[in-house]
C-alpha atoms as a PDB file:
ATOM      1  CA  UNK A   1      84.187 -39.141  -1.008  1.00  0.00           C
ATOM      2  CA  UNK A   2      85.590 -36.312  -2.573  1.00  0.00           C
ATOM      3  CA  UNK A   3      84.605 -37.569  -5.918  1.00  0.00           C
ATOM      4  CA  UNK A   4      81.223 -37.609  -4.980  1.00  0.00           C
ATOM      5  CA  UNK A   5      81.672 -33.532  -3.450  1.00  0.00           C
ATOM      6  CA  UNK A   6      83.012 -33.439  -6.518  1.00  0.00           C
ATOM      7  CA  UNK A   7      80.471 -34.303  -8.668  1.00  0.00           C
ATOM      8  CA  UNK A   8      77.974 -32.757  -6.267  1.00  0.00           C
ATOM      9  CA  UNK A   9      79.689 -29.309  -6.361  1.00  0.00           C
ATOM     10  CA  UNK A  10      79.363 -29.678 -10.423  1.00  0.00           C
ATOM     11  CA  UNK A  11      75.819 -31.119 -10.561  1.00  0.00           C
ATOM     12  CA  UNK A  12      75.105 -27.807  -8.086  1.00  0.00           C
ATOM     13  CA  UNK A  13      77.141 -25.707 -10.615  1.00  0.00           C
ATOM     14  CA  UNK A  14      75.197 -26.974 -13.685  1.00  0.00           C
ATOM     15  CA  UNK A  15      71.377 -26.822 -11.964  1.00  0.00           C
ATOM     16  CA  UNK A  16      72.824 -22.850 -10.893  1.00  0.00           C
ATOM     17  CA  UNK A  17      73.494 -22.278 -14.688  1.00  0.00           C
ATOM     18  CA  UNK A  18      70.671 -23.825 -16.183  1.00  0.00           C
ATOM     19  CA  UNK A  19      67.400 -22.080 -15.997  1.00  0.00           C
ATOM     20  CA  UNK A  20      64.552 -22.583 -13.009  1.00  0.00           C
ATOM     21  CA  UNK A  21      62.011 -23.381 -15.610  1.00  0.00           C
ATOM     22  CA  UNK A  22      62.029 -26.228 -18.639  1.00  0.00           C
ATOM     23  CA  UNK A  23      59.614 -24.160 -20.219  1.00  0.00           C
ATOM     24  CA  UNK A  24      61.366 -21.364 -20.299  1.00  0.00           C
ATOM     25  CA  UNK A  25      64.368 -23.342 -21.892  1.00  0.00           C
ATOM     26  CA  UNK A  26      65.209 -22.519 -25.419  1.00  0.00           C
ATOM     27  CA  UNK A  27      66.831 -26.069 -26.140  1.00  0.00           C
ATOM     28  CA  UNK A  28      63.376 -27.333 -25.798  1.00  0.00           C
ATOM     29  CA  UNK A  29      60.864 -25.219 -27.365  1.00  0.00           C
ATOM     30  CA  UNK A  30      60.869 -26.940 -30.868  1.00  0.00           C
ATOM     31  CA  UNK A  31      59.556 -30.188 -28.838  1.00  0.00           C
ATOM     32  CA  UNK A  32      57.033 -28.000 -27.258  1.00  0.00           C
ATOM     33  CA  UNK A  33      55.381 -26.323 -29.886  1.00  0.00           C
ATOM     34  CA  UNK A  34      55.089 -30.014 -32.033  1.00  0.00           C
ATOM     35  CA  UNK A  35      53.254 -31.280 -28.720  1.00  0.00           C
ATOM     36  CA  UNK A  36      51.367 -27.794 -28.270  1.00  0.00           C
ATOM     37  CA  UNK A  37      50.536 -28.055 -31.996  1.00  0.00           C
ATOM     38  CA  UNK A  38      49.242 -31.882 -31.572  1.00  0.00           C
ATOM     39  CA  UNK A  39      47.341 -31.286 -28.178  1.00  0.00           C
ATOM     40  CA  UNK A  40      45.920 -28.394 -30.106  1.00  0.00           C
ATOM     41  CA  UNK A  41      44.811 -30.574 -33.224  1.00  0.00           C
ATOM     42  CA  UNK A  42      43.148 -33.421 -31.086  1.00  0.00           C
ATOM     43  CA  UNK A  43      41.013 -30.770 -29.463  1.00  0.00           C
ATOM     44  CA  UNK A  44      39.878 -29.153 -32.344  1.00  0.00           C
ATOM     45  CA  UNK A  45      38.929 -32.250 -34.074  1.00  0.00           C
ATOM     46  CA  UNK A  46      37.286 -33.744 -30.754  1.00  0.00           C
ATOM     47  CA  UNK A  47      35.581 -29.920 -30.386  1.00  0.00           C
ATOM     48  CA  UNK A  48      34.525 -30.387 -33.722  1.00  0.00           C
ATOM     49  CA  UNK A  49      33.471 -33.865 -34.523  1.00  0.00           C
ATOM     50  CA  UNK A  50      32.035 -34.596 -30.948  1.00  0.00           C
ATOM     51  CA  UNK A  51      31.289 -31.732 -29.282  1.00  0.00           C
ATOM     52  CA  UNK A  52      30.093 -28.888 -31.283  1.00  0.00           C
ATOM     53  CA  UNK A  53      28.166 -31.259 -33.165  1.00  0.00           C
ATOM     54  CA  UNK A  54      25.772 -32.382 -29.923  1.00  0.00           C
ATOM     55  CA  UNK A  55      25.892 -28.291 -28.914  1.00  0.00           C
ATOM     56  CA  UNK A  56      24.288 -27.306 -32.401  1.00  0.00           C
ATOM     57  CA  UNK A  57      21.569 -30.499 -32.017  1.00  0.00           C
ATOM     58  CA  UNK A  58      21.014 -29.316 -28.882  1.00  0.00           C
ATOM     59  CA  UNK A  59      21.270 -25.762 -29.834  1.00  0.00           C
ATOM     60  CA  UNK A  60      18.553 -26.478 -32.516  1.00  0.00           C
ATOM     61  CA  UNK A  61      16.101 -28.565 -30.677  1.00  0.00           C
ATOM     62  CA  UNK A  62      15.619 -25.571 -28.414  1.00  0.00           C
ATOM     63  CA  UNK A  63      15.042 -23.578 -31.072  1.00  0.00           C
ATOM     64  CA  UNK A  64      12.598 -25.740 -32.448  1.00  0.00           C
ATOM     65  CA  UNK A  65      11.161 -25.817 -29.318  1.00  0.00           C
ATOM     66  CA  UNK A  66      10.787 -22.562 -28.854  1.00  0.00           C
ATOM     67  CA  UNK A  67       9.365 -21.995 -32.312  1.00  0.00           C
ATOM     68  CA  UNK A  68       6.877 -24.462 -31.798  1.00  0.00           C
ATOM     69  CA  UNK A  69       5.607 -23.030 -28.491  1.00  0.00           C
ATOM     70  CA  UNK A  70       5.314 -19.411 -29.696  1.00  0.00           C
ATOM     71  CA  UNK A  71       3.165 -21.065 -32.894  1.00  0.00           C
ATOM     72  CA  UNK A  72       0.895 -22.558 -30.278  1.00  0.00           C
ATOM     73  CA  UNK A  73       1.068 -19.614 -27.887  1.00  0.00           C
ATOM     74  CA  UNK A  74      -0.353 -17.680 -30.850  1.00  0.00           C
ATOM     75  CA  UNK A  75      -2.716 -20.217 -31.836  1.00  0.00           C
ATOM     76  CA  UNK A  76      -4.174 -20.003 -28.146  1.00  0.00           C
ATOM     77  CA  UNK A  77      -4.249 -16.260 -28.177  1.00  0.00           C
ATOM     78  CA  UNK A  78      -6.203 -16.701 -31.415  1.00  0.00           C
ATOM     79  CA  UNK A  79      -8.656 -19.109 -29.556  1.00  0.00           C
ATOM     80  CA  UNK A  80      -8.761 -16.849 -26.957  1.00  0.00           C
ATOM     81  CA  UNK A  81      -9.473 -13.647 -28.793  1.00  0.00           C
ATOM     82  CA  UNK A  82     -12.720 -15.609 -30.602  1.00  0.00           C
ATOM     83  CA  UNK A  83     -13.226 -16.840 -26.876  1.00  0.00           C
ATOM     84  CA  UNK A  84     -13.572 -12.887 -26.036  1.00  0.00           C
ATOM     85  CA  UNK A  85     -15.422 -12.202 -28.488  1.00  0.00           C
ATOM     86  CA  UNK A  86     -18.156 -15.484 -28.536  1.00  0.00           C
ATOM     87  CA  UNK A  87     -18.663 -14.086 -24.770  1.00  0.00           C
ATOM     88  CA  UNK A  88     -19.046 -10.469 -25.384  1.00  0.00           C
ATOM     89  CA  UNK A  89     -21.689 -11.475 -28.055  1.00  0.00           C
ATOM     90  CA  UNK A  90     -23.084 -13.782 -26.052  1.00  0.00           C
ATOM     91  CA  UNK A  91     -23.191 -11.326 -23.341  1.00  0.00           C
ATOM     92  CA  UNK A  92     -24.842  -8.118 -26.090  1.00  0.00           C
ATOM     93  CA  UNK A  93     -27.598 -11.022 -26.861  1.00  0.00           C
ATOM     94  CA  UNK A  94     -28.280 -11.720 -22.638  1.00  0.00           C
ATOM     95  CA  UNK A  95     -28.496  -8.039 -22.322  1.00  0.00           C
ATOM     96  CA  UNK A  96     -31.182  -7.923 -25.357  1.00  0.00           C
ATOM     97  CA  UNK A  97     -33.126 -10.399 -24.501  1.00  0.00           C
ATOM     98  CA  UNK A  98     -32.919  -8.993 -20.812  1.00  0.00           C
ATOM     99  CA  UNK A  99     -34.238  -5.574 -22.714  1.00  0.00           C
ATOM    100  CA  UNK A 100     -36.865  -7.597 -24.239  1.00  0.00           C
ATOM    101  CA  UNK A 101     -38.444  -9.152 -21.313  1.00  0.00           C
ATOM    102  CA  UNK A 102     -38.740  -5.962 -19.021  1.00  0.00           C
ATOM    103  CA  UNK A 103     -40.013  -3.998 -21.935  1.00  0.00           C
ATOM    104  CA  UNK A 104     -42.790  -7.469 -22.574  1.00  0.00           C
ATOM    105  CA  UNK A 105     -43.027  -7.192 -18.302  1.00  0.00           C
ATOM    106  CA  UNK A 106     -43.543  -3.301 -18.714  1.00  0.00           C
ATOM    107  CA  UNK A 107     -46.505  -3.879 -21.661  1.00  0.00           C
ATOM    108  CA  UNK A 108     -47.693  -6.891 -19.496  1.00  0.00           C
ATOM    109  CA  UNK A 109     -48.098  -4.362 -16.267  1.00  0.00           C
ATOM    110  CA  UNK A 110     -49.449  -1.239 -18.108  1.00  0.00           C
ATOM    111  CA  UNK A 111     -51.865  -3.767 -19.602  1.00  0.00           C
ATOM    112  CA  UNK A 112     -53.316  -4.946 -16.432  1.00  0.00           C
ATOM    113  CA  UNK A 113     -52.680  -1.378 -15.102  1.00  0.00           C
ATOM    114  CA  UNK A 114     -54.788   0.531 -17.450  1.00  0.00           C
ATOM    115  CA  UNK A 115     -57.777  -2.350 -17.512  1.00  0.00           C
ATOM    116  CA  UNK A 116     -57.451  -1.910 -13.296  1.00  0.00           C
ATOM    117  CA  UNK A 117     -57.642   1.885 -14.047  1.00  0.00           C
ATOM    118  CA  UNK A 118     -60.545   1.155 -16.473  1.00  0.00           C
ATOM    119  CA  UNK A 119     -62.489  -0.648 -14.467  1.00  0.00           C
ATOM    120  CA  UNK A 120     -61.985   1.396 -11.416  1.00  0.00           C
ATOM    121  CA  UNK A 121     -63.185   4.759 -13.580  1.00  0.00           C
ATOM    122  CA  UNK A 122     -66.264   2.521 -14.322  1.00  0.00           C
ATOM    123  CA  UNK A 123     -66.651   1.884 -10.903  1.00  0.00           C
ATOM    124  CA  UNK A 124     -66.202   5.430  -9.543  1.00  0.00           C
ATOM    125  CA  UNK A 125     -68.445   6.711 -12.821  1.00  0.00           C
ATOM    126  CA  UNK A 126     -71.399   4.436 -11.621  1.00  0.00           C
ATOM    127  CA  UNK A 127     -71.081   5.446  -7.909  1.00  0.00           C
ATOM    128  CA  UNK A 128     -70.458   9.115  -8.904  1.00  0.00           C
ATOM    129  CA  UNK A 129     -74.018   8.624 -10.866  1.00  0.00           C
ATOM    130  CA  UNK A 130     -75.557   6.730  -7.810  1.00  0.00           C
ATOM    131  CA  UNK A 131     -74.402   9.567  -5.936  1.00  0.00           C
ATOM    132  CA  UNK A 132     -75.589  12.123  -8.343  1.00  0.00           C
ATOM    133  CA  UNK A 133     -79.005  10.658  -8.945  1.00  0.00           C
ATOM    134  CA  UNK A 134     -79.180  10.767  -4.549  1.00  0.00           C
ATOM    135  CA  UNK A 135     -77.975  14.337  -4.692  1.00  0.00           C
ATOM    136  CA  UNK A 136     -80.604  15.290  -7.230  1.00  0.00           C
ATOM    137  CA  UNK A 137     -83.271  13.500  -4.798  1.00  0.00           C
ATOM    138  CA  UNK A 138     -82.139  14.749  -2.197  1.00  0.00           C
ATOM    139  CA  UNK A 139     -82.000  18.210  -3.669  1.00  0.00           C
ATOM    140  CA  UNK A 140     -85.555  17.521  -4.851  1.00  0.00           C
ATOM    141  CA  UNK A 141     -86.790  16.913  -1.389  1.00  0.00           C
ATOM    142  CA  UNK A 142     -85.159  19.559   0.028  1.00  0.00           C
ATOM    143  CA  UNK A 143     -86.322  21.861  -2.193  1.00  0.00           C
ATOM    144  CA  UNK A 144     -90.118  20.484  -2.006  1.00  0.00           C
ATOM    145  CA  UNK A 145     -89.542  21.020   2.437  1.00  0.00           C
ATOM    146  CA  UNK A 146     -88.441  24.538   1.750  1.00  0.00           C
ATOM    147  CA  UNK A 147     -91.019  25.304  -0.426  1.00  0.00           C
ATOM    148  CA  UNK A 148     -93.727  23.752   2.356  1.00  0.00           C
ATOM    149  CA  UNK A 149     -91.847  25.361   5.286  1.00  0.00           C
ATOM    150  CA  UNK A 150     -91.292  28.891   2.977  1.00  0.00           C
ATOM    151  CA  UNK A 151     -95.268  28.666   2.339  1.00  0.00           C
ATOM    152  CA  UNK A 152     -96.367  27.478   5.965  1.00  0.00           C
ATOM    153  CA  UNK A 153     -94.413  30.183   7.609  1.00  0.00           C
ATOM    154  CA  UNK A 154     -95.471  32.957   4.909  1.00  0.00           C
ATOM    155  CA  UNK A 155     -99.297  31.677   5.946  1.00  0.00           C
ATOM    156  CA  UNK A 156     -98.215  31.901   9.734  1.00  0.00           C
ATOM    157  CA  UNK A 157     -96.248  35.848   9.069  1.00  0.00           C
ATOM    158  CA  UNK A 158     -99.568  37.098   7.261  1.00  0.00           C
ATOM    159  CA  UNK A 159    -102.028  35.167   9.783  1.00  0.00           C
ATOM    160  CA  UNK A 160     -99.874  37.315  12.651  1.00  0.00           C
ATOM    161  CA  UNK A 161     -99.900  39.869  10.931  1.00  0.00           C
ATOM    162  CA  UNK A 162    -103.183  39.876  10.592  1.00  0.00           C
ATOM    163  CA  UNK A 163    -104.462  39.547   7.047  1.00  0.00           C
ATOM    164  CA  UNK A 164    -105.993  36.657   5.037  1.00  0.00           C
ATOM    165  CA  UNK A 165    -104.254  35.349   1.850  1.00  0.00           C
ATOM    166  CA  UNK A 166    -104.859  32.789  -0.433  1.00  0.00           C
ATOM    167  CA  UNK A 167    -103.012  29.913  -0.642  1.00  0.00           C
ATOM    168  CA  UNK A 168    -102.173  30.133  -4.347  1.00  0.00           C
ATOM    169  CA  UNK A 169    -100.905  34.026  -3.602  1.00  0.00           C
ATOM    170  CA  UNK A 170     -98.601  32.705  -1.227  1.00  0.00           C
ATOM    171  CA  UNK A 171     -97.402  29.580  -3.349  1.00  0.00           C
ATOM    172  CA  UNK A 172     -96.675  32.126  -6.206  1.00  0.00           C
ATOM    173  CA  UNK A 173     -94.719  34.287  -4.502  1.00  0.00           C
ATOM    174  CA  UNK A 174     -92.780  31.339  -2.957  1.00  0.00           C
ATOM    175  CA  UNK A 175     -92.559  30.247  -6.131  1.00  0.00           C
ATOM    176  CA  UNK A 176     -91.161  33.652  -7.259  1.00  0.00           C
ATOM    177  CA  UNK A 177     -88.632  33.821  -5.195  1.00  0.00           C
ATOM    178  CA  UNK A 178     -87.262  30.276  -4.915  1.00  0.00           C
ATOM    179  CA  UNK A 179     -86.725  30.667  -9.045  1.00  0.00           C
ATOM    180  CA  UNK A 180     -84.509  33.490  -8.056  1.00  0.00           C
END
């Protein structure tokens, strides 16, 4: 037993003088820096002839992608420029043709206005002639019942009055003074 205290007591002595960390062990850096050097070779060639390869396809099918969609986003803003532009001519010709058929709608309705207005200044020319041509006989008569009434009561004034006059003395002066 007191070999193996022995033996203890010197394995404790040697893990005491050696140092907490194999890394950090000089005695064994040349092995790790051939493994570090290895592990680092295997992942640059799997990085490089695996990896990076499928990154860059993928890398360049986006690219393509996106090239291709900004050709046909341009080719639709193209389409929808001339779009634009077939409706706002489209739109100038509506409004023309709109022009067109109130201005045909105005002619139409000052046509059939002015042959209204026509015919009703033929109507109210032939009634103002009627009326006229009644005035004028009417006038006439009225002028014919003053001059009997004017004469009859000149007879009946100089009859009062006591003298005697002709008839054609008293039609003259009527006469005379109906002329003005």
């Amino acid at each position: 037993m007191a070999t193996q205290t022995h033996e203890a007591a010197g394995h404790a002595a040697e893990v005491a003088s050696a140092p907490g960390m194999p890394q950090l062990d000089f005695s064994n850096w040349g092995n790790q820096i051939f493994w570090l050097l290895i592990t680092l070779t295997v992942i640059f060639f799997v990085l490089s002839r695996i990896a990076l390869p499928r990154i860059a396809a993928v890398l360049a099918e986006r690219q393509g992608t996106i090239t291709n969609d900004i050709a046909a986003a341009e080719g639709l803003k193209a389409k929808a420029v001339e779009a634009e532009e077939a409706y706002n001519k489209a739109l100038a010709d509506a409004r023309a043709e709109a022009q067109n058929i109130v201005a045909e709608a105005k002619a139409e309705i000052q046509a059939g206005l002015d042959a209204a207005t026509a015919k009703a200044d033929a109507e109210i020319a032939a009634k103002a002639a009627e009326s006229e041509k009644a005035i004028a006989e009417i006038r006439a008569g009225a002028l014919e019942s003053v001059k009997e009434v004017a004469t009859d009561t000149a007879n009946e004034i100089v009859a009062a009055l006591g003298g005697q006059a002709d008839d054609a003395t008293i039609a003259a002066a009527v006469d005379t003074r109906m002329k003005g």
